[in-house]
PDB file of N, CA and C in Angstrom:
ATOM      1  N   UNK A   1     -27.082  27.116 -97.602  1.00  0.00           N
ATOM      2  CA  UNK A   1     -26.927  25.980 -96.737  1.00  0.00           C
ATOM      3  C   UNK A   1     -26.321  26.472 -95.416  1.00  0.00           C
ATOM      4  N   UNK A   2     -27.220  26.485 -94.184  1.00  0.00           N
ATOM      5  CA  UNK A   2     -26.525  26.944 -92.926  1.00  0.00           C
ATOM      6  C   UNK A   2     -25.201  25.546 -92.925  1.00  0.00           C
ATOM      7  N   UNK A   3     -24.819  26.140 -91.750  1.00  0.00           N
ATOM      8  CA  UNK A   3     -23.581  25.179 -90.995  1.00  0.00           C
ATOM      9  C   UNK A   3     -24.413  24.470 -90.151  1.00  0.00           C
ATOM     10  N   UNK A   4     -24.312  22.651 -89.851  1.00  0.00           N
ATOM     11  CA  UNK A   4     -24.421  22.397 -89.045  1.00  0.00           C
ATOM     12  C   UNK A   4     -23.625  22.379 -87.661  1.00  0.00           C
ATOM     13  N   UNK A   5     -24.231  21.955 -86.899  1.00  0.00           N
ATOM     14  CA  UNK A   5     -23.039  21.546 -85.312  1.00  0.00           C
ATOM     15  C   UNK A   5     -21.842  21.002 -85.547  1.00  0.00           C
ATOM     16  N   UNK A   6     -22.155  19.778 -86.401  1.00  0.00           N
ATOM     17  CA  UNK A   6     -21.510  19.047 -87.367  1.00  0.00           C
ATOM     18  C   UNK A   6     -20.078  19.785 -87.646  1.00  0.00           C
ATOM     19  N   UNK A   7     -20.412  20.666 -88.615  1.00  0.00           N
ATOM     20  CA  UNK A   7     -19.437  21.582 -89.224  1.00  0.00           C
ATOM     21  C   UNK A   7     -19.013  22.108 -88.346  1.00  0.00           C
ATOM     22  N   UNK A   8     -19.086  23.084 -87.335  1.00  0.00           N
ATOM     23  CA  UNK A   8     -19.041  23.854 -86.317  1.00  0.00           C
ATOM     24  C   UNK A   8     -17.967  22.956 -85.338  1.00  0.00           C
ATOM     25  N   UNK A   9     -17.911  22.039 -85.157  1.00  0.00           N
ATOM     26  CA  UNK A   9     -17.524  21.263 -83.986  1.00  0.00           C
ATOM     27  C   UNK A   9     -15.936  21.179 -84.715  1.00  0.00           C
ATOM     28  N   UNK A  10     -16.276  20.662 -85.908  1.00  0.00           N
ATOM     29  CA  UNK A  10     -14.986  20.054 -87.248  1.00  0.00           C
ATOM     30  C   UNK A  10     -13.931  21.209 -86.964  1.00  0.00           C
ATOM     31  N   UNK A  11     -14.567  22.736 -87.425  1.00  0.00           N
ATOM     32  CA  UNK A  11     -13.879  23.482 -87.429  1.00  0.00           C
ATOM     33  C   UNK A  11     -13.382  23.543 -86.108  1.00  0.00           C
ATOM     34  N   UNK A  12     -13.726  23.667 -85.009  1.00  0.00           N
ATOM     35  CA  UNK A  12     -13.268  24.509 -83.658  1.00  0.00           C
ATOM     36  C   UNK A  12     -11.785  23.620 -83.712  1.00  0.00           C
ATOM     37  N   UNK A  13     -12.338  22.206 -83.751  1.00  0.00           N
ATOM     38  CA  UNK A  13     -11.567  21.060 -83.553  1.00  0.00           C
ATOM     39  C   UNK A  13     -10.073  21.550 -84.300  1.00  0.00           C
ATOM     40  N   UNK A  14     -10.475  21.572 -85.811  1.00  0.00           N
ATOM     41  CA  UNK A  14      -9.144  22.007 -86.535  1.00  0.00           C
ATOM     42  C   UNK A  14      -8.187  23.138 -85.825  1.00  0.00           C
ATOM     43  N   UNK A  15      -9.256  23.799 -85.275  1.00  0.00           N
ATOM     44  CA  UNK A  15      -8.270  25.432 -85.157  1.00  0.00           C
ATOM     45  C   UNK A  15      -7.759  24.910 -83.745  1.00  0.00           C
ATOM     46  N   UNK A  16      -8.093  23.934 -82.994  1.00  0.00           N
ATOM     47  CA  UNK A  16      -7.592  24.152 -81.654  1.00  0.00           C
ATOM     48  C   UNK A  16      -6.237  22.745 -82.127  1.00  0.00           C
ATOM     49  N   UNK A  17      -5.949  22.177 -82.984  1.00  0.00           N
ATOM     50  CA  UNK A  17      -4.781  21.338 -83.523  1.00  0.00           C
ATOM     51  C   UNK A  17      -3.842  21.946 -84.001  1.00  0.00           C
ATOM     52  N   UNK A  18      -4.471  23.135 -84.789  1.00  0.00           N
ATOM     53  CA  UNK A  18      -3.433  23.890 -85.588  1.00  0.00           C
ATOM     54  C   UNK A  18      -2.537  24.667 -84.684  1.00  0.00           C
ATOM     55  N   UNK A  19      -3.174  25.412 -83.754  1.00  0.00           N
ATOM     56  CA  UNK A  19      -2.624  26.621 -83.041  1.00  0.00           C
ATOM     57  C   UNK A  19      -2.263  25.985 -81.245  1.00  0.00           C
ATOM     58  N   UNK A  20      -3.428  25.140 -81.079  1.00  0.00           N
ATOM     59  CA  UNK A  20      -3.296  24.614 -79.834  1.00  0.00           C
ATOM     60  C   UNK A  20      -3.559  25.477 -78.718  1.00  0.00           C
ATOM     61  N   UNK A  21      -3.906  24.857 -77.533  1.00  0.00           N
ATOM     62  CA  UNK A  21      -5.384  25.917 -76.656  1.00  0.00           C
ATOM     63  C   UNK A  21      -4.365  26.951 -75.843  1.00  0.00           C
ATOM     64  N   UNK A  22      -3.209  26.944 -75.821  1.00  0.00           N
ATOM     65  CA  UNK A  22      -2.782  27.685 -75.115  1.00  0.00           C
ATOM     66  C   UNK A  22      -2.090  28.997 -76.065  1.00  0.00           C
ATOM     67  N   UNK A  23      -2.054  28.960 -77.480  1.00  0.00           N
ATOM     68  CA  UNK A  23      -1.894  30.282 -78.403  1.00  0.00           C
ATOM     69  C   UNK A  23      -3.172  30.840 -78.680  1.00  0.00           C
ATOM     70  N   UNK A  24      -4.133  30.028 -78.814  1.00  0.00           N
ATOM     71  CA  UNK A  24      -5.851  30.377 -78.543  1.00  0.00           C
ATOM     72  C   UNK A  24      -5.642  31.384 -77.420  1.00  0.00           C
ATOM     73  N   UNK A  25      -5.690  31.296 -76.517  1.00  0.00           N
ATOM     74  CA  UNK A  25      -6.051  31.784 -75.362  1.00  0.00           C
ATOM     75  C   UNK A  25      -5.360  33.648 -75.666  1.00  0.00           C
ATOM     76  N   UNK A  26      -3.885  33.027 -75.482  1.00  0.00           N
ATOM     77  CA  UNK A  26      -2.667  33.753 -75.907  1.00  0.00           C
ATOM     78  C   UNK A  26      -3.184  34.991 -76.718  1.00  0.00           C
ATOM     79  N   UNK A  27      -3.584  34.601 -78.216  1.00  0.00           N
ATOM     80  CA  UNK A  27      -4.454  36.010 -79.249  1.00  0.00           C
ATOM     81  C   UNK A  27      -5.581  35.933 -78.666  1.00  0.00           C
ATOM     82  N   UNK A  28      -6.397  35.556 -78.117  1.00  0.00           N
ATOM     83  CA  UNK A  28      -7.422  36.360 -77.274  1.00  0.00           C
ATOM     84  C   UNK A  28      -6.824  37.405 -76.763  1.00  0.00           C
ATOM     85  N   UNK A  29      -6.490  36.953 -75.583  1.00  0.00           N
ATOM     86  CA  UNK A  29      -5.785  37.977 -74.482  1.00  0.00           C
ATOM     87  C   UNK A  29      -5.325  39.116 -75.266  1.00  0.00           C
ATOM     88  N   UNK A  30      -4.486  38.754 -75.958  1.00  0.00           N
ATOM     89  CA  UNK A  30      -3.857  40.133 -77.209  1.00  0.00           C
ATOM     90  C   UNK A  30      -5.221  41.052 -77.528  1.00  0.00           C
ATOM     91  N   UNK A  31      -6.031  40.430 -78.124  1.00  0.00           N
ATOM     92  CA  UNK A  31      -6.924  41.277 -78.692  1.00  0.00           C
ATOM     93  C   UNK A  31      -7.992  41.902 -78.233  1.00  0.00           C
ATOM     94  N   UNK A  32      -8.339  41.632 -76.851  1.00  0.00           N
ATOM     95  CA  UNK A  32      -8.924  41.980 -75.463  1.00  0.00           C
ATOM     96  C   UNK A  32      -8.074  43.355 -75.125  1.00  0.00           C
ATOM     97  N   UNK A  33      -6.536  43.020 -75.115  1.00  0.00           N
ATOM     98  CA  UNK A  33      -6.073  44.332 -74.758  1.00  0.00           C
ATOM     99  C   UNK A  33      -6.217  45.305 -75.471  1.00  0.00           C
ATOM    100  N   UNK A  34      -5.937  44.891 -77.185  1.00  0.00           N
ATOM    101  CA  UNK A  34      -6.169  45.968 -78.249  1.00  0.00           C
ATOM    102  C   UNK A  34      -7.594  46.909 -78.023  1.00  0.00           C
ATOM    103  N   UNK A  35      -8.615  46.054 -77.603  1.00  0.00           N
ATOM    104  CA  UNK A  35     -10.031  46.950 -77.375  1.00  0.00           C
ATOM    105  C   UNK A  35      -9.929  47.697 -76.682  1.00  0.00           C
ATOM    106  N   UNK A  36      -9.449  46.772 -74.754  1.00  0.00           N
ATOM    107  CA  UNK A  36      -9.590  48.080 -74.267  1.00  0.00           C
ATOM    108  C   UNK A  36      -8.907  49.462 -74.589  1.00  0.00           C
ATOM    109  N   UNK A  37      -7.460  49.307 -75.138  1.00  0.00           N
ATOM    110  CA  UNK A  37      -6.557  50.435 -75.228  1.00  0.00           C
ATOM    111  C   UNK A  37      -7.423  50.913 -76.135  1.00  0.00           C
ATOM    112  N   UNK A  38      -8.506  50.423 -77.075  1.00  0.00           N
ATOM    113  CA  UNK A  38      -8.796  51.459 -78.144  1.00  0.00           C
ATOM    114  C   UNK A  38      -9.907  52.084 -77.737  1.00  0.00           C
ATOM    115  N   UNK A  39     -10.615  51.814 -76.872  1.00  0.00           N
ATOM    116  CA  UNK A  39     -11.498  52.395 -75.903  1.00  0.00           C
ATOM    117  C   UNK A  39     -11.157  53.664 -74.856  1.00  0.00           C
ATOM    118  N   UNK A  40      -9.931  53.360 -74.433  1.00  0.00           N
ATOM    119  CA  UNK A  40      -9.718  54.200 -73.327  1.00  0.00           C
ATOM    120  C   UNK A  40      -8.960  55.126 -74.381  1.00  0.00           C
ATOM    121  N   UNK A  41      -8.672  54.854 -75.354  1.00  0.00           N
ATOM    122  CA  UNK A  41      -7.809  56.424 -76.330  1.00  0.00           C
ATOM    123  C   UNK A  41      -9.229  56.905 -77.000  1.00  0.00           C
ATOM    124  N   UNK A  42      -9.606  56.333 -77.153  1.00  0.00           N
ATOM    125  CA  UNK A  42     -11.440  57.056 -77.273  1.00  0.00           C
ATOM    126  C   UNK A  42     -11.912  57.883 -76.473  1.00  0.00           C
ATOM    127  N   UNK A  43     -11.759  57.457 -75.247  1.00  0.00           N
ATOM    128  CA  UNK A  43     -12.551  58.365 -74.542  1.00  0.00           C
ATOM    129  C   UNK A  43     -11.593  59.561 -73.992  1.00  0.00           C
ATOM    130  N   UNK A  44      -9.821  59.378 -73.987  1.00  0.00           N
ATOM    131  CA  UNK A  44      -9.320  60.363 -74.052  1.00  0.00           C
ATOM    132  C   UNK A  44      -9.290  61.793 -74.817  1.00  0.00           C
ATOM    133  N   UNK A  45      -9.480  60.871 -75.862  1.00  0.00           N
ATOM    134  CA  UNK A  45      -9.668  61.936 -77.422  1.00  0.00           C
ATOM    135  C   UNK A  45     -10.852  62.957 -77.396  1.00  0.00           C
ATOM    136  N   UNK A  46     -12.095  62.568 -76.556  1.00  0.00           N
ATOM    137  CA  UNK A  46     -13.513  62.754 -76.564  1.00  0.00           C
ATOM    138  C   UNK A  46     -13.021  63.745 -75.444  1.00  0.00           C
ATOM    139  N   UNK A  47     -12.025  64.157 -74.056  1.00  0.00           N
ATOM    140  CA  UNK A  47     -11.856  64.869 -73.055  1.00  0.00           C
ATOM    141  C   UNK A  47     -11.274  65.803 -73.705  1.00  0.00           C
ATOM    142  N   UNK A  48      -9.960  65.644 -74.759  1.00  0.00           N
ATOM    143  CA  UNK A  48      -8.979  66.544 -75.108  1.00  0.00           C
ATOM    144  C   UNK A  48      -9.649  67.599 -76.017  1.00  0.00           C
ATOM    145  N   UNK A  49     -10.743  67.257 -76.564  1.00  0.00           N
ATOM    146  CA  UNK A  49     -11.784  67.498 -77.643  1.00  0.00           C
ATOM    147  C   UNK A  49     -12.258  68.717 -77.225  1.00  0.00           C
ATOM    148  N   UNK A  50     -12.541  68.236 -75.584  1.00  0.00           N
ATOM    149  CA  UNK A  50     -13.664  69.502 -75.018  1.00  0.00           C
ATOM    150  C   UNK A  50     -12.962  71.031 -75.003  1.00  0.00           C
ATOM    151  N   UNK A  51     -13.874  71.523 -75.361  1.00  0.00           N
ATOM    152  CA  UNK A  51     -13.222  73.239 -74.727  1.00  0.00           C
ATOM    153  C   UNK A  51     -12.486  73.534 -74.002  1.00  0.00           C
ATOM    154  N   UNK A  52     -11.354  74.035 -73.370  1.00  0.00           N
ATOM    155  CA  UNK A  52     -10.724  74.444 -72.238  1.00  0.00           C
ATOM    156  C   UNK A  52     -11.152  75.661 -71.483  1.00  0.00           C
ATOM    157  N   UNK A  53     -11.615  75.976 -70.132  1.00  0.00           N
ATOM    158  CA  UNK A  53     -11.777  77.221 -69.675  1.00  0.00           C
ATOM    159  C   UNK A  53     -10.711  78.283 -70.040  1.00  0.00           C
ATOM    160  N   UNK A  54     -11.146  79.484 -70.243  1.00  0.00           N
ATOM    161  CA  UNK A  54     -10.359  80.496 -70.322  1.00  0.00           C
ATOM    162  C   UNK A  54      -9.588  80.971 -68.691  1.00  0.00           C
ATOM    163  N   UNK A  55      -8.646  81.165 -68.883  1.00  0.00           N
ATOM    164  CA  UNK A  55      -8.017  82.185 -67.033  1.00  0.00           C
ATOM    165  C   UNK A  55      -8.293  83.819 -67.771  1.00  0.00           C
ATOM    166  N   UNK A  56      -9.364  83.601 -66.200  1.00  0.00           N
ATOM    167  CA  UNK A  56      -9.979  85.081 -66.058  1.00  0.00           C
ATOM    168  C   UNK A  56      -8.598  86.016 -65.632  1.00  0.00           C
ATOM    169  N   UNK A  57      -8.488  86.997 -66.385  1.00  0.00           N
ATOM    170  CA  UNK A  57      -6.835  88.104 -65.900  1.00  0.00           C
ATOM    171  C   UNK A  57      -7.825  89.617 -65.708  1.00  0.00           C
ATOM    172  N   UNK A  58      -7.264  90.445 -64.984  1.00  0.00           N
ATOM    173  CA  UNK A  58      -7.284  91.505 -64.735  1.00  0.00           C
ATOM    174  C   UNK A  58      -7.226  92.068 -66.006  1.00  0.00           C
ATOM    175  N   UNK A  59      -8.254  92.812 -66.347  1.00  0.00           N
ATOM    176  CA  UNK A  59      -7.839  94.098 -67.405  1.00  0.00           C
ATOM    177  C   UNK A  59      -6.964  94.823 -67.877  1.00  0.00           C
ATOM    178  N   UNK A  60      -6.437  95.622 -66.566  1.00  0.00           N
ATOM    179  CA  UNK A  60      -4.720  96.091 -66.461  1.00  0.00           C
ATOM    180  C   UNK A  60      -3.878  95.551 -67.155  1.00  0.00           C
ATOM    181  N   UNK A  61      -4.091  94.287 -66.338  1.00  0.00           N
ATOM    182  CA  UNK A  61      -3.091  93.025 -66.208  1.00  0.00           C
ATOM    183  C   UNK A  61      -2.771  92.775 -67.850  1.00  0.00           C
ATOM    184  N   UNK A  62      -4.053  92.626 -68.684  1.00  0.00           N
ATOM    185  CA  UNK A  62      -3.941  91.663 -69.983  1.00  0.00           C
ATOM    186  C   UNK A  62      -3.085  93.092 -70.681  1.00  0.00           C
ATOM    187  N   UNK A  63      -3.660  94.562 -70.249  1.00  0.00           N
ATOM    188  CA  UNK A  63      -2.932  95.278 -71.574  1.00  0.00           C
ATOM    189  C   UNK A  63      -1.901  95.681 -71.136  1.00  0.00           C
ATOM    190  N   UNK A  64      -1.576  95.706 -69.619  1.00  0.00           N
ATOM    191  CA  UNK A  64      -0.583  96.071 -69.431  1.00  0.00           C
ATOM    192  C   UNK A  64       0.776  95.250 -69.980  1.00  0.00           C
ATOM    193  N   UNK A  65       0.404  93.445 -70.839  1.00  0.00           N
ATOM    194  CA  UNK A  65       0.872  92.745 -70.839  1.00  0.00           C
ATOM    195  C   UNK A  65       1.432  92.999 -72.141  1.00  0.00           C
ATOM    196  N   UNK A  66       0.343  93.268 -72.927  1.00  0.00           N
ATOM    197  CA  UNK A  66       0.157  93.802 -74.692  1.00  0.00           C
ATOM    198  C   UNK A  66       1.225  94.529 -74.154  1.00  0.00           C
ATOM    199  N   UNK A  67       1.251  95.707 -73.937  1.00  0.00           N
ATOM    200  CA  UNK A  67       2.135  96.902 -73.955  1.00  0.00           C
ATOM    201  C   UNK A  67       3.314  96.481 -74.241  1.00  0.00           C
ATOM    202  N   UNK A  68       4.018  95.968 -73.086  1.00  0.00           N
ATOM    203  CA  UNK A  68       4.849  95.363 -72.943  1.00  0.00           C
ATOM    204  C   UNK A  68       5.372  94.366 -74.272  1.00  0.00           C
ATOM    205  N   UNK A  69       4.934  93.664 -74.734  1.00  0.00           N
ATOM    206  CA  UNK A  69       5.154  92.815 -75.776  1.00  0.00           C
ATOM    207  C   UNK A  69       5.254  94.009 -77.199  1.00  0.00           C
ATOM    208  N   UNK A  70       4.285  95.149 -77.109  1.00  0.00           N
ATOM    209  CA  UNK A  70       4.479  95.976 -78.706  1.00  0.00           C
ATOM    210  C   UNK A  70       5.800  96.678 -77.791  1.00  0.00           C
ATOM    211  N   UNK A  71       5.945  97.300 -76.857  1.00  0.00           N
ATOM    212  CA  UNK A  71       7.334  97.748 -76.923  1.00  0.00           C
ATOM    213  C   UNK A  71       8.448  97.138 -77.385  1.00  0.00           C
ATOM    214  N   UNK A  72       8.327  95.518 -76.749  1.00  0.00           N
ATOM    215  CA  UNK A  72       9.535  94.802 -76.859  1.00  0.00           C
ATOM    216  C   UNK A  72      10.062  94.574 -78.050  1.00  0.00           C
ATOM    217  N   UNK A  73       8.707  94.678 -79.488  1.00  0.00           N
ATOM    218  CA  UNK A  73       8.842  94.415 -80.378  1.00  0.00           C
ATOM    219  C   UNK A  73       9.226  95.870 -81.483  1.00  0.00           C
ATOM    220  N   UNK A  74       8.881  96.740 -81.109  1.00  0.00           N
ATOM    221  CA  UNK A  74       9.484  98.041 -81.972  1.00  0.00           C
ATOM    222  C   UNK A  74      10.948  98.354 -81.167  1.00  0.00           C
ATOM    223  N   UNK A  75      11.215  98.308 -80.167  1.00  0.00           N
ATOM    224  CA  UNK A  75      12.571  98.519 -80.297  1.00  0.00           C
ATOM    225  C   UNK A  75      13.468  97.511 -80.820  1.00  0.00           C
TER     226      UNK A  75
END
């Protein structure tokens, strides 16, 4: 058995007595924000996700760096 208009109208009617149009509005608004924030941490998550470039170093540079670190560590 679908719903008529009938039904449809009954209900809206009830929910806007119970809560009244201005807490209506009120959890909208709430739950409008919940999306977007869950949207925009979506698409953060989807950036943090990506690969990071490597920093290009000098050759020297990287073992001369090693070196340094196995010395520091045997003495």
């Amino acid at each position: 058995m679908a719903p008529t208009w009938f039904k449809l109208v009954l209900v809206v009617f009830v929910i806007v007595v119970l809560f009244g149009r201005g807490r209506i509005s009120d959890v909208m608004g709430d739950f409008a924000k919940g999306i977007k924030s869950f949207k925009k941490n979506m698409t953060e998550d989807d950036t943090a996700d990506a690969p990071r470039p490597v920093e290009q170093t000098a050759p020297g540079r990287l073992e001369s760096s090693l070196d340094t670190r196995a010395g520091a560590q045997a003495g």
